[in-house]
N, C-alpha and C. Protein backbone atom coordinates (compact mmCIF):
# COMPACT_ATOMS: atom_id res chain seq x y z
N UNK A 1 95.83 -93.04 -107.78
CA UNK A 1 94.77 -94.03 -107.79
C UNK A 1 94.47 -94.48 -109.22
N UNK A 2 94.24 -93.44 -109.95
CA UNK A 2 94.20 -93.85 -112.13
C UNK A 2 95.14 -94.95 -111.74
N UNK A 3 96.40 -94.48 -112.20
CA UNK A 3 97.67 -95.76 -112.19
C UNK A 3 98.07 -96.68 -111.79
N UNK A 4 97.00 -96.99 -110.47
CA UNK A 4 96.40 -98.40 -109.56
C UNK A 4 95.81 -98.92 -110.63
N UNK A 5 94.57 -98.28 -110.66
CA UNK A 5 93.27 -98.67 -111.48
C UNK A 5 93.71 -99.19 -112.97
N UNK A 6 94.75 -98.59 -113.59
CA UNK A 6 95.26 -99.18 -114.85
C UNK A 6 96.45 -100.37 -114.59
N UNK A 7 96.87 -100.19 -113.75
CA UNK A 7 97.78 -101.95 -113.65
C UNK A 7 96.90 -102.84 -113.10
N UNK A 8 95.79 -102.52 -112.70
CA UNK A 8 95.42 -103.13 -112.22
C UNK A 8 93.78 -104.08 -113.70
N UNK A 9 93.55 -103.24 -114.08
CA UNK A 9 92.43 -103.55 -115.14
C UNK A 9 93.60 -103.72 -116.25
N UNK A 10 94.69 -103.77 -116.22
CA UNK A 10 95.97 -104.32 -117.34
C UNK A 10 96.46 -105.97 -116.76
N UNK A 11 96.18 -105.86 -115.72
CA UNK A 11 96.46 -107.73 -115.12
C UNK A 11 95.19 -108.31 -115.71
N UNK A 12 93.85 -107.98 -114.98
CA UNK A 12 92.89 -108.81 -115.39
C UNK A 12 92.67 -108.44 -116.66
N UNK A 13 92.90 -107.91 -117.82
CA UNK A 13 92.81 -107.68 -119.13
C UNK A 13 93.88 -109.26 -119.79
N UNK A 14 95.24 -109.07 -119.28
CA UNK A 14 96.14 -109.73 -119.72
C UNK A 14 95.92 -111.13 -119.84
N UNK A 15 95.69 -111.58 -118.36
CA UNK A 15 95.23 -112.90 -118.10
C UNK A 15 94.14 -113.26 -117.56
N UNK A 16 93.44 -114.21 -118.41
CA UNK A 16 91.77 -113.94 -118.73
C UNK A 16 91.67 -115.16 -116.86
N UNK A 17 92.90 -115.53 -116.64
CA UNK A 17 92.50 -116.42 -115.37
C UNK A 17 93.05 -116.14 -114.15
N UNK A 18 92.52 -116.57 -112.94
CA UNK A 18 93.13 -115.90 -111.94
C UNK A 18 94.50 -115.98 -111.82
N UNK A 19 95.14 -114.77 -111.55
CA UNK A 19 96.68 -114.84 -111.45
C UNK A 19 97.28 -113.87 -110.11
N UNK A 20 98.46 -113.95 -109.47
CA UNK A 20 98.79 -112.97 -108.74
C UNK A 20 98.96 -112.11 -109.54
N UNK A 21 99.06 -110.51 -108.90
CA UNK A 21 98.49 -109.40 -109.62
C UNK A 21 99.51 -108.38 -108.37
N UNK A 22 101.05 -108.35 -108.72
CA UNK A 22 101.35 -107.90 -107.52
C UNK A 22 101.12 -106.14 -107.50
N UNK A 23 100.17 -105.56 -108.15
CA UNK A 23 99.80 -104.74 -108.43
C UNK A 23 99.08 -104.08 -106.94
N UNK A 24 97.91 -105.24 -106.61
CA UNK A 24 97.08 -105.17 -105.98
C UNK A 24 97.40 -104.51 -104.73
N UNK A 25 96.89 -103.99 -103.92
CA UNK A 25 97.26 -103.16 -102.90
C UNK A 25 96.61 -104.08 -101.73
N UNK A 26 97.04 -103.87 -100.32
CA UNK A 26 96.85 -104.53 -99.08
C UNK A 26 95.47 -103.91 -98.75
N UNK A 27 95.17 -102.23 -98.99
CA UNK A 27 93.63 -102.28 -98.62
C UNK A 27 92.55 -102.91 -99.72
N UNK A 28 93.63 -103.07 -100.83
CA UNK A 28 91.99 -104.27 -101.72
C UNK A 28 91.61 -105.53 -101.12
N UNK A 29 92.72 -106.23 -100.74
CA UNK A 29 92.85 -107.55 -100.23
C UNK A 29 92.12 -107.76 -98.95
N UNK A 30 92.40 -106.65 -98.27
CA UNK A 30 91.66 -106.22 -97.04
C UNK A 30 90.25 -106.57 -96.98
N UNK A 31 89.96 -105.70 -97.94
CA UNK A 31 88.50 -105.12 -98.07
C UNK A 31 87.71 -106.74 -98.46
N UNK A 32 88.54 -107.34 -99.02
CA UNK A 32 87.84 -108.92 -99.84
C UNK A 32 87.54 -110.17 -98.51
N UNK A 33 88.63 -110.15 -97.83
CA UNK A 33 88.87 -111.14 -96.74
C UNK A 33 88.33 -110.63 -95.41
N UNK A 34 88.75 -109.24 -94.85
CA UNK A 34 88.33 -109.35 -93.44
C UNK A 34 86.82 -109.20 -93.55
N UNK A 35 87.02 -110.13 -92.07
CA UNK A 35 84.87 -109.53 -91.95
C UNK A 35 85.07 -110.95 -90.61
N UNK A 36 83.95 -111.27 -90.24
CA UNK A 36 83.63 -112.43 -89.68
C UNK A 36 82.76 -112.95 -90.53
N UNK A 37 82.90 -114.76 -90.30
CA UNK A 37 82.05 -115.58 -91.14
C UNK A 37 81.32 -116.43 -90.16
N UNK A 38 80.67 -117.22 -90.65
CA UNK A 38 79.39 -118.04 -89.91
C UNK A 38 79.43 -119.56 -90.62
N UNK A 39 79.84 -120.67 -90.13
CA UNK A 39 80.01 -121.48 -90.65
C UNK A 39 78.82 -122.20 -90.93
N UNK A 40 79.08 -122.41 -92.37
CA UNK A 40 77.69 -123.11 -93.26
C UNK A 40 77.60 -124.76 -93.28
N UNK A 41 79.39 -125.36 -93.74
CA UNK A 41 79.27 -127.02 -93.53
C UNK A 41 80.57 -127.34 -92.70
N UNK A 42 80.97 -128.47 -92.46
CA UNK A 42 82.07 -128.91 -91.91
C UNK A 42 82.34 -130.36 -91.97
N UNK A 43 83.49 -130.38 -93.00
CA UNK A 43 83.61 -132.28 -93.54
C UNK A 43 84.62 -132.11 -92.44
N UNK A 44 83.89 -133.69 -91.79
CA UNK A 44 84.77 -134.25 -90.69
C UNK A 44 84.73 -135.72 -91.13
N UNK A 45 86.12 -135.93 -91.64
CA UNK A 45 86.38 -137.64 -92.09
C UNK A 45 85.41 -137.81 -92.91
N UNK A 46 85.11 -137.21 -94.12
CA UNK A 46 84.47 -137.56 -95.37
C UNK A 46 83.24 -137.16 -95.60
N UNK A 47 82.29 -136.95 -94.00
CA UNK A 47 81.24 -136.65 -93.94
C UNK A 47 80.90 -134.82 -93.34
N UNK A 48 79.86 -134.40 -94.34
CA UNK A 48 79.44 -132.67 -94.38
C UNK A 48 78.48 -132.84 -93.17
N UNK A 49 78.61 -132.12 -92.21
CA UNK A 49 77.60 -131.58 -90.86
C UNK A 49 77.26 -130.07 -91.34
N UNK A 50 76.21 -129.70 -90.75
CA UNK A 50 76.08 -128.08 -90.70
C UNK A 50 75.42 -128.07 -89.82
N UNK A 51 74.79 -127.04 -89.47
CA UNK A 51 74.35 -126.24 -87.64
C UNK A 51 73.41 -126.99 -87.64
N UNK A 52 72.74 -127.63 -86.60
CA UNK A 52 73.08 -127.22 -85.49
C UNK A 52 74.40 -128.63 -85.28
N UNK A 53 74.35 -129.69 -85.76
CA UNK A 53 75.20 -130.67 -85.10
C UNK A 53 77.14 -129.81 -85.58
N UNK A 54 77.52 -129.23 -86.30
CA UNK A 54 78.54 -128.00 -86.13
C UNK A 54 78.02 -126.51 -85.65
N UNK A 55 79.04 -125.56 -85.21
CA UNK A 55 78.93 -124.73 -85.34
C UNK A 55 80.04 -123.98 -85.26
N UNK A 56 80.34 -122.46 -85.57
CA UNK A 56 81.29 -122.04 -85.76
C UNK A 56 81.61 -120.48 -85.98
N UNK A 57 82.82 -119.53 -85.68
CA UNK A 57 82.65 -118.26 -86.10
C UNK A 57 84.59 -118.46 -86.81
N UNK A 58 84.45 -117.66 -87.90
CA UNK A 58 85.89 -117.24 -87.99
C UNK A 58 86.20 -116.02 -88.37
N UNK A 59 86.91 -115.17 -87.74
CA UNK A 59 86.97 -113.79 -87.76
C UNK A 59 88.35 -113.50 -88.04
N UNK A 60 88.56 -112.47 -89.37
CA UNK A 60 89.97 -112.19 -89.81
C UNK A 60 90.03 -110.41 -89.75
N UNK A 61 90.84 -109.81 -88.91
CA UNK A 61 90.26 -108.53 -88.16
C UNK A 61 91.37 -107.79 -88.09
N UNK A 62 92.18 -106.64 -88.99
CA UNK A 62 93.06 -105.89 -88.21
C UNK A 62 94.72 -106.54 -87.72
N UNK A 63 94.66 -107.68 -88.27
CA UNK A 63 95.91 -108.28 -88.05
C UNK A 63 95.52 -109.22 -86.75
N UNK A 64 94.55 -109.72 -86.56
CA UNK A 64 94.07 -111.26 -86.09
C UNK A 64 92.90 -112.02 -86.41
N UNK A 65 93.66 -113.07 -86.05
CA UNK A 65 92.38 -114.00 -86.44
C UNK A 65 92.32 -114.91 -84.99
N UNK A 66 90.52 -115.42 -85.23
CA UNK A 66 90.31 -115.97 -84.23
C UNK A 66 89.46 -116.88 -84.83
N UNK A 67 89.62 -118.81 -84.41
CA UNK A 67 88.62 -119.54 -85.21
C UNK A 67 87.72 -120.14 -84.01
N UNK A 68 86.49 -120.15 -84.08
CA UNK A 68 85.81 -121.10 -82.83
C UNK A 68 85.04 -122.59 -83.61
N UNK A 69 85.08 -123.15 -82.94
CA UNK A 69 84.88 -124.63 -83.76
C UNK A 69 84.03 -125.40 -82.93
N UNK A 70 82.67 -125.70 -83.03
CA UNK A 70 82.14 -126.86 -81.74
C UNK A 70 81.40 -127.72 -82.84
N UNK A 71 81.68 -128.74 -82.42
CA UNK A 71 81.25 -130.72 -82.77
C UNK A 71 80.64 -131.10 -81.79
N UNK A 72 79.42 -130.78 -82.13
CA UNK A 72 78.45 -131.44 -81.59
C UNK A 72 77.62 -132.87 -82.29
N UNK A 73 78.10 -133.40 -83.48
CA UNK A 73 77.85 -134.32 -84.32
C UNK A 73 77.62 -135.84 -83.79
N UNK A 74 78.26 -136.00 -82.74
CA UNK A 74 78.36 -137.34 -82.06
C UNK A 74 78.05 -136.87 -80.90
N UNK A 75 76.76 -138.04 -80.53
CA UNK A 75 76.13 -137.49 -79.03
C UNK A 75 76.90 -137.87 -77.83
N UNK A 76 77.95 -138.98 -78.06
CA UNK A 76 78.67 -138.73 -76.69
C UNK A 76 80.05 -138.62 -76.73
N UNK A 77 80.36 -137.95 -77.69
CA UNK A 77 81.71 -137.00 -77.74
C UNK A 77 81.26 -135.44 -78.32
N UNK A 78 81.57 -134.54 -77.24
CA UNK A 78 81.28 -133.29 -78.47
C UNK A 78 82.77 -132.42 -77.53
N UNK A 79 83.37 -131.45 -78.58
CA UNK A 79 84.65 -130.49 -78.61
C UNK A 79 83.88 -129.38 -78.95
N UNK A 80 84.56 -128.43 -78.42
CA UNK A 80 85.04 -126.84 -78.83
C UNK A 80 86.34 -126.23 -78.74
N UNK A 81 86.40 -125.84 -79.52
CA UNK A 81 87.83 -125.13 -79.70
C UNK A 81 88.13 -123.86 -80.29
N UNK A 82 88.92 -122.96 -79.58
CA UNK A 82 88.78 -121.95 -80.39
C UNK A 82 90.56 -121.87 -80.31
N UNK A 83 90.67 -121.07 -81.22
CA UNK A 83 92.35 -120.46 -81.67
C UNK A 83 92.20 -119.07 -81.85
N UNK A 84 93.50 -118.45 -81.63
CA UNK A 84 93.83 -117.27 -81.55
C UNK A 84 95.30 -116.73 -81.94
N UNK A 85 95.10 -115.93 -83.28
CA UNK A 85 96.29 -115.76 -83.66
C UNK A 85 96.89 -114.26 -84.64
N UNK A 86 97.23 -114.59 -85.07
CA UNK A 86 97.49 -112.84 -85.21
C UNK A 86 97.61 -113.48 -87.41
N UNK A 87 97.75 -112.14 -88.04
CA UNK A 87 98.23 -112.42 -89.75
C UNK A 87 98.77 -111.52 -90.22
N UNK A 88 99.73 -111.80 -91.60
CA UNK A 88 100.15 -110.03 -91.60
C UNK A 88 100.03 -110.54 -93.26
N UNK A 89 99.51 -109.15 -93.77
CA UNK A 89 99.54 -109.00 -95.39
C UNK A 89 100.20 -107.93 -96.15
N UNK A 90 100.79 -108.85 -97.14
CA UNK A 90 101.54 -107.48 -98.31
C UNK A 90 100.68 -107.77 -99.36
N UNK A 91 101.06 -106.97 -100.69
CA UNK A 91 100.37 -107.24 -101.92
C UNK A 91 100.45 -108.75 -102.18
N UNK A 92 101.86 -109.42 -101.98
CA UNK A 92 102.50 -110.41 -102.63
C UNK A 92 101.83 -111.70 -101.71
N UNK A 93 101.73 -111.74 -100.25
CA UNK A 93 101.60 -112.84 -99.81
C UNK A 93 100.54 -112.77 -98.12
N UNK A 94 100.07 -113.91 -97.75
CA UNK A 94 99.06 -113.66 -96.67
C UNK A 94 100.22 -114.82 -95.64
N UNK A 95 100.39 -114.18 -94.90
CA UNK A 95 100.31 -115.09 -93.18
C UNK A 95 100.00 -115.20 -92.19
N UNK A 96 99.76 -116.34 -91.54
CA UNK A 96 98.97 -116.44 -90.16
C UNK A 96 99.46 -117.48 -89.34
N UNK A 97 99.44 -117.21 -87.98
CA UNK A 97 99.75 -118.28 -87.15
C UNK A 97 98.72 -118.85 -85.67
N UNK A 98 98.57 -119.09 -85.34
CA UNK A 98 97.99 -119.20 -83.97
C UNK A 98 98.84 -119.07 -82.91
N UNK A 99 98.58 -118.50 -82.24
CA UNK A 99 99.26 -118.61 -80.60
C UNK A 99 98.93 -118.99 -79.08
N UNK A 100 97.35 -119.32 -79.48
CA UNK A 100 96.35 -120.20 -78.28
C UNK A 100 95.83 -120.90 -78.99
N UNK A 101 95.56 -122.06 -78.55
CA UNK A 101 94.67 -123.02 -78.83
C UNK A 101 93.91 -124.01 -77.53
N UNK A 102 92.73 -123.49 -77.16
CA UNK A 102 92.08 -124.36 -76.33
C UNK A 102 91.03 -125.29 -76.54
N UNK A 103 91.33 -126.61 -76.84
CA UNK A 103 90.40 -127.82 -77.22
C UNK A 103 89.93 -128.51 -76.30
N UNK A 104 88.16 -128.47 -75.68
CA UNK A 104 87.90 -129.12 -74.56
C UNK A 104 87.06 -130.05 -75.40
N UNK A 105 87.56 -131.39 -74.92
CA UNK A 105 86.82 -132.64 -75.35
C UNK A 105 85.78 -133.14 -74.39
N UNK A 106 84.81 -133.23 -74.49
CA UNK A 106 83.25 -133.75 -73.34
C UNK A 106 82.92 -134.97 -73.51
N UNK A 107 83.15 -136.68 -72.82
CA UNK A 107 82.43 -137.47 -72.82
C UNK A 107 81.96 -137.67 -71.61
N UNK A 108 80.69 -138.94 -71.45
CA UNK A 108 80.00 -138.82 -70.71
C UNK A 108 81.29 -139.33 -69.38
N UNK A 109 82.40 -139.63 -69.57
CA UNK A 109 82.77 -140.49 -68.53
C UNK A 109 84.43 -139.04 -68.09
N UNK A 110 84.09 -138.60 -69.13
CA UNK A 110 85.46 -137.67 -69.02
C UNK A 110 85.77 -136.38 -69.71
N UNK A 111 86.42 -135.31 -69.22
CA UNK A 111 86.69 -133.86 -69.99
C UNK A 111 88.23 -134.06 -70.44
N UNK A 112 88.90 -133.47 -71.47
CA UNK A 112 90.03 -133.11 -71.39
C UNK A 112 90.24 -131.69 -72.65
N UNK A 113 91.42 -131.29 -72.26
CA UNK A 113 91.58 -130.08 -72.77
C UNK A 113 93.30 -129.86 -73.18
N UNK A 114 93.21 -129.88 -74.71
CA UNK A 114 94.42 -129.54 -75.62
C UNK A 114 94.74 -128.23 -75.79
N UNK A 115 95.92 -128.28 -75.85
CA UNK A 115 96.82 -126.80 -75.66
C UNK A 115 97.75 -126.88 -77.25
N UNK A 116 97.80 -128.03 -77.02
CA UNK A 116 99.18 -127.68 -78.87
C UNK A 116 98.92 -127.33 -79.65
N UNK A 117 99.24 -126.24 -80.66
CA UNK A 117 98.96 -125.85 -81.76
C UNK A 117 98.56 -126.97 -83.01
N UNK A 118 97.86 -126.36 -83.69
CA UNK A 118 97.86 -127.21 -84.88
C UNK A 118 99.20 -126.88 -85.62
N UNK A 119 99.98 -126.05 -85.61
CA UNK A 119 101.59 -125.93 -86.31
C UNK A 119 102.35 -125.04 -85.95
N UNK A 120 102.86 -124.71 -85.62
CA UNK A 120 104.23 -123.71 -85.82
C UNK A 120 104.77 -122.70 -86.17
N UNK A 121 104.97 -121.57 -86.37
CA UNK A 121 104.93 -120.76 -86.87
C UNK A 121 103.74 -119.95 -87.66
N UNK A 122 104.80 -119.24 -88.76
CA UNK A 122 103.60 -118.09 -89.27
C UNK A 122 103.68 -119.22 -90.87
N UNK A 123 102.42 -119.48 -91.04
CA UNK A 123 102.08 -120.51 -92.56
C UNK A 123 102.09 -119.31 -93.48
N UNK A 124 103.04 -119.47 -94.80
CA UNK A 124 102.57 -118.45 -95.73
C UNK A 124 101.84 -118.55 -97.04
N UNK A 125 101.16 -118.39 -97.29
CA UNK A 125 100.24 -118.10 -98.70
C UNK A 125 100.17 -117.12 -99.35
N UNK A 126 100.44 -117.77 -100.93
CA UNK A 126 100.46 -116.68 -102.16
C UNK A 126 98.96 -116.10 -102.02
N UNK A 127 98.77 -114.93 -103.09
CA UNK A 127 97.48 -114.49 -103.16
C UNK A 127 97.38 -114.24 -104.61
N UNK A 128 96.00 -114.87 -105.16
CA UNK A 128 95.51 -114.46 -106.06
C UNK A 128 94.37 -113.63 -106.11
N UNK A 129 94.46 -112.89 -107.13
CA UNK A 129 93.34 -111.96 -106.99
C UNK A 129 92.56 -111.84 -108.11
N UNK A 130 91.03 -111.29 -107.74
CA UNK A 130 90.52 -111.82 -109.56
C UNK A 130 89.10 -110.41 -109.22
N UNK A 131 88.89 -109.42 -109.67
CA UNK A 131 87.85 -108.66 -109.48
C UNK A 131 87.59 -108.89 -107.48
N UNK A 132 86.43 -109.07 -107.48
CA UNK A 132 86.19 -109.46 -106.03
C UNK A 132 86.63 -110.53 -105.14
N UNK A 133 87.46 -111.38 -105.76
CA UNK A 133 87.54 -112.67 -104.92
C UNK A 133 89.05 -112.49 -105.16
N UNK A 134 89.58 -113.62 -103.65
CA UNK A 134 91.02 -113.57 -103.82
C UNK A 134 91.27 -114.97 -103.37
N UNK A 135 92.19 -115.53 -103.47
CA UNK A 135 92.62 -117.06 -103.24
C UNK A 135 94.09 -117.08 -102.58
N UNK A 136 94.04 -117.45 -101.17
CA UNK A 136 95.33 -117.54 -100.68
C UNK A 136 95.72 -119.04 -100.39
N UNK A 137 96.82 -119.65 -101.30
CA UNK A 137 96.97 -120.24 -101.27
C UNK A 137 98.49 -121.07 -100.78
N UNK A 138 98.54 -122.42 -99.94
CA UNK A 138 99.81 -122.89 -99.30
C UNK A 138 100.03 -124.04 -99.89
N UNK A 139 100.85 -123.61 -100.97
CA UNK A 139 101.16 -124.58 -102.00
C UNK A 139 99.65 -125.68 -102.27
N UNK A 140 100.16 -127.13 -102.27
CA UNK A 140 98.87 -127.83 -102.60
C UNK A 140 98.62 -128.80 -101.16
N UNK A 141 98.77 -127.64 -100.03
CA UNK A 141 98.26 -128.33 -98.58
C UNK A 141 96.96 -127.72 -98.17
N UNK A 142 97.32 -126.42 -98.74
CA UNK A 142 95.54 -125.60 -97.89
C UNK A 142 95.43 -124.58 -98.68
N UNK A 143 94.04 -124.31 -99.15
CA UNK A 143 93.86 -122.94 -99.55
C UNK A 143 92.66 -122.08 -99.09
N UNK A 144 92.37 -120.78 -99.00
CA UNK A 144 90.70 -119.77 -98.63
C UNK A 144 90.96 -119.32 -100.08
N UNK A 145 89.25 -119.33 -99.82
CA UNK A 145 88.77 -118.77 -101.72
C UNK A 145 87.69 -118.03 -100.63
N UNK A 146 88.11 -116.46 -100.65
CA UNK A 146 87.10 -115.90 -100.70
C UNK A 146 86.71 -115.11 -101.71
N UNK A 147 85.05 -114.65 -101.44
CA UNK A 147 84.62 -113.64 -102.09
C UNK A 147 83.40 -112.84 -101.49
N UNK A 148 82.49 -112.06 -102.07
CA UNK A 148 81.41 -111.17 -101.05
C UNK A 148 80.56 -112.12 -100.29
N UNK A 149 80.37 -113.38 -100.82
CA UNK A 149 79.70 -114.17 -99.66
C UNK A 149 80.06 -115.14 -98.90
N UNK A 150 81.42 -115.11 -98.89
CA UNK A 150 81.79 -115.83 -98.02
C UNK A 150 83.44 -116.63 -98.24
N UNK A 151 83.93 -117.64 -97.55
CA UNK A 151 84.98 -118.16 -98.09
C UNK A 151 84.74 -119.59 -97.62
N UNK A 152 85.33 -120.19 -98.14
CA UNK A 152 85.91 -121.93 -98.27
C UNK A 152 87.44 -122.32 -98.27
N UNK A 153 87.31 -123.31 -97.21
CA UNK A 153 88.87 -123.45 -96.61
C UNK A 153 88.77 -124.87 -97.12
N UNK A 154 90.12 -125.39 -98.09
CA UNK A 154 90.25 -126.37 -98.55
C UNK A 154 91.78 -127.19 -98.03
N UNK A 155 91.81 -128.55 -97.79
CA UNK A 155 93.08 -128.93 -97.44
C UNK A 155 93.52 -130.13 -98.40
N UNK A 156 94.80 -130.11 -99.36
CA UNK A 156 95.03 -131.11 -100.30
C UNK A 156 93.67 -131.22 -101.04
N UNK A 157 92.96 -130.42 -101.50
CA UNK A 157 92.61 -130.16 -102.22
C UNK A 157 90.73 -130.09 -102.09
N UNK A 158 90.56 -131.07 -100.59
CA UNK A 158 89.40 -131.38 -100.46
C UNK A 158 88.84 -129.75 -99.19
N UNK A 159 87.54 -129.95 -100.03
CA UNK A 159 86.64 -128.64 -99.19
C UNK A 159 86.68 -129.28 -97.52
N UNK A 160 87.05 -128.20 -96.84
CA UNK A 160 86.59 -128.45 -95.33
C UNK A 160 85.69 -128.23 -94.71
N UNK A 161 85.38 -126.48 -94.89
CA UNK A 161 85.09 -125.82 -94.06
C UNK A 161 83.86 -124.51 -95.06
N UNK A 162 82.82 -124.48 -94.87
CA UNK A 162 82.29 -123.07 -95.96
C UNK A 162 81.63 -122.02 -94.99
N UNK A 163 82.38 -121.16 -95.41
CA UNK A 163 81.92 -119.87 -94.35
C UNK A 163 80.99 -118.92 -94.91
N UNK A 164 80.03 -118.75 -94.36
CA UNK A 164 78.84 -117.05 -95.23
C UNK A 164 79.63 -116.03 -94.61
N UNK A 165 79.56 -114.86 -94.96
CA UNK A 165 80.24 -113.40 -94.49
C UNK A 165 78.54 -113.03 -93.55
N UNK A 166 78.89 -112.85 -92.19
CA UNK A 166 78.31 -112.51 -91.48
C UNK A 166 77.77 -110.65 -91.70
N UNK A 167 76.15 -110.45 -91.57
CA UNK A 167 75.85 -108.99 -92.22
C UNK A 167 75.25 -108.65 -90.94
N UNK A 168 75.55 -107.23 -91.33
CA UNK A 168 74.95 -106.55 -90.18
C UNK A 168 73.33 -106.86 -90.17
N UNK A 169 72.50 -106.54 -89.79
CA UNK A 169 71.23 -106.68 -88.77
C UNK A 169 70.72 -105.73 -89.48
């Protein structure tokens, strides 16, 4: 554990900015990212909603993840959707995929309900790591910046999504 603790306070010594640190071990990374979150905003086409007209849980758990998503923003269209998918982590890199996706759309005249994934496979992201926070990032299409209060999911560069880390009671 010393000889963790010294490659590891020898990365962030070295480079004063966040860098991968393939030092870092899978239960640090662990410990930074899993939890469930509680969604705080949600840019949809340029414009930030937060609860009640969004709402949301995203939970990264043990080697799955699960996202729930409801738009309630427009009074006569509102969706929920949740996904379900599994992730796997080394020091070096984070991946995740979905393998359900159920999107029920509600207008006043009609329901319908999407099944296709948002992509394909398992997406992979580098990881940076910096004291408490870590940044997994997919090239310059998507990145999570978490840290103890929470994370932010960004796509091409723009904020999407800001999550609080849900506390116990």
């Amino acid at each position: 554990m010393k000889t963790f603790a010294a490659i590891l306070m020898g990365c962030l010594f070295v480079y004063n900015s966040m860098v991968a640190c393939k030092a870092g071990s899978v239960t640090d990374i662990k410990f930074v990212i899993e939890g469930v979150y509680i969604l705080d905003e949600w840019t949809i086409n340029g414009q930030t909603f937060r609860p009640p007209a969004v709402e949301g849980r995203f939970v990264i758990l043990n080697g799955n993840i699960v996202t729930v998503l409801i738009d309630n923003n427009q009074e006569l269209k509102k969706s929920y959707t949740t996904l379900y998918g599994i992730y796997s982590l080394t020091p070096d890199y984070f991946a995740y995929k979905y393998d359900t996706r159920m999107t029920f759309i509600q207008t006043p005249d009609n329901s319908s309900v999407l099944r296709t994934l948002p992509w394909e496979g398992m997406r992979e992201f580098t990881i940076k790591q910096r004291g408490n926070s870590v940044q997994l990032q997919f090239g310059d299409k998507a990145a999570f910046a978490f840290d103890p209060a929470g994370l932010t999911y960004s796509e091409a560069g723009k904020v999407l999504r800001v999550w609080r880390r849900a506390k116990s009671e």
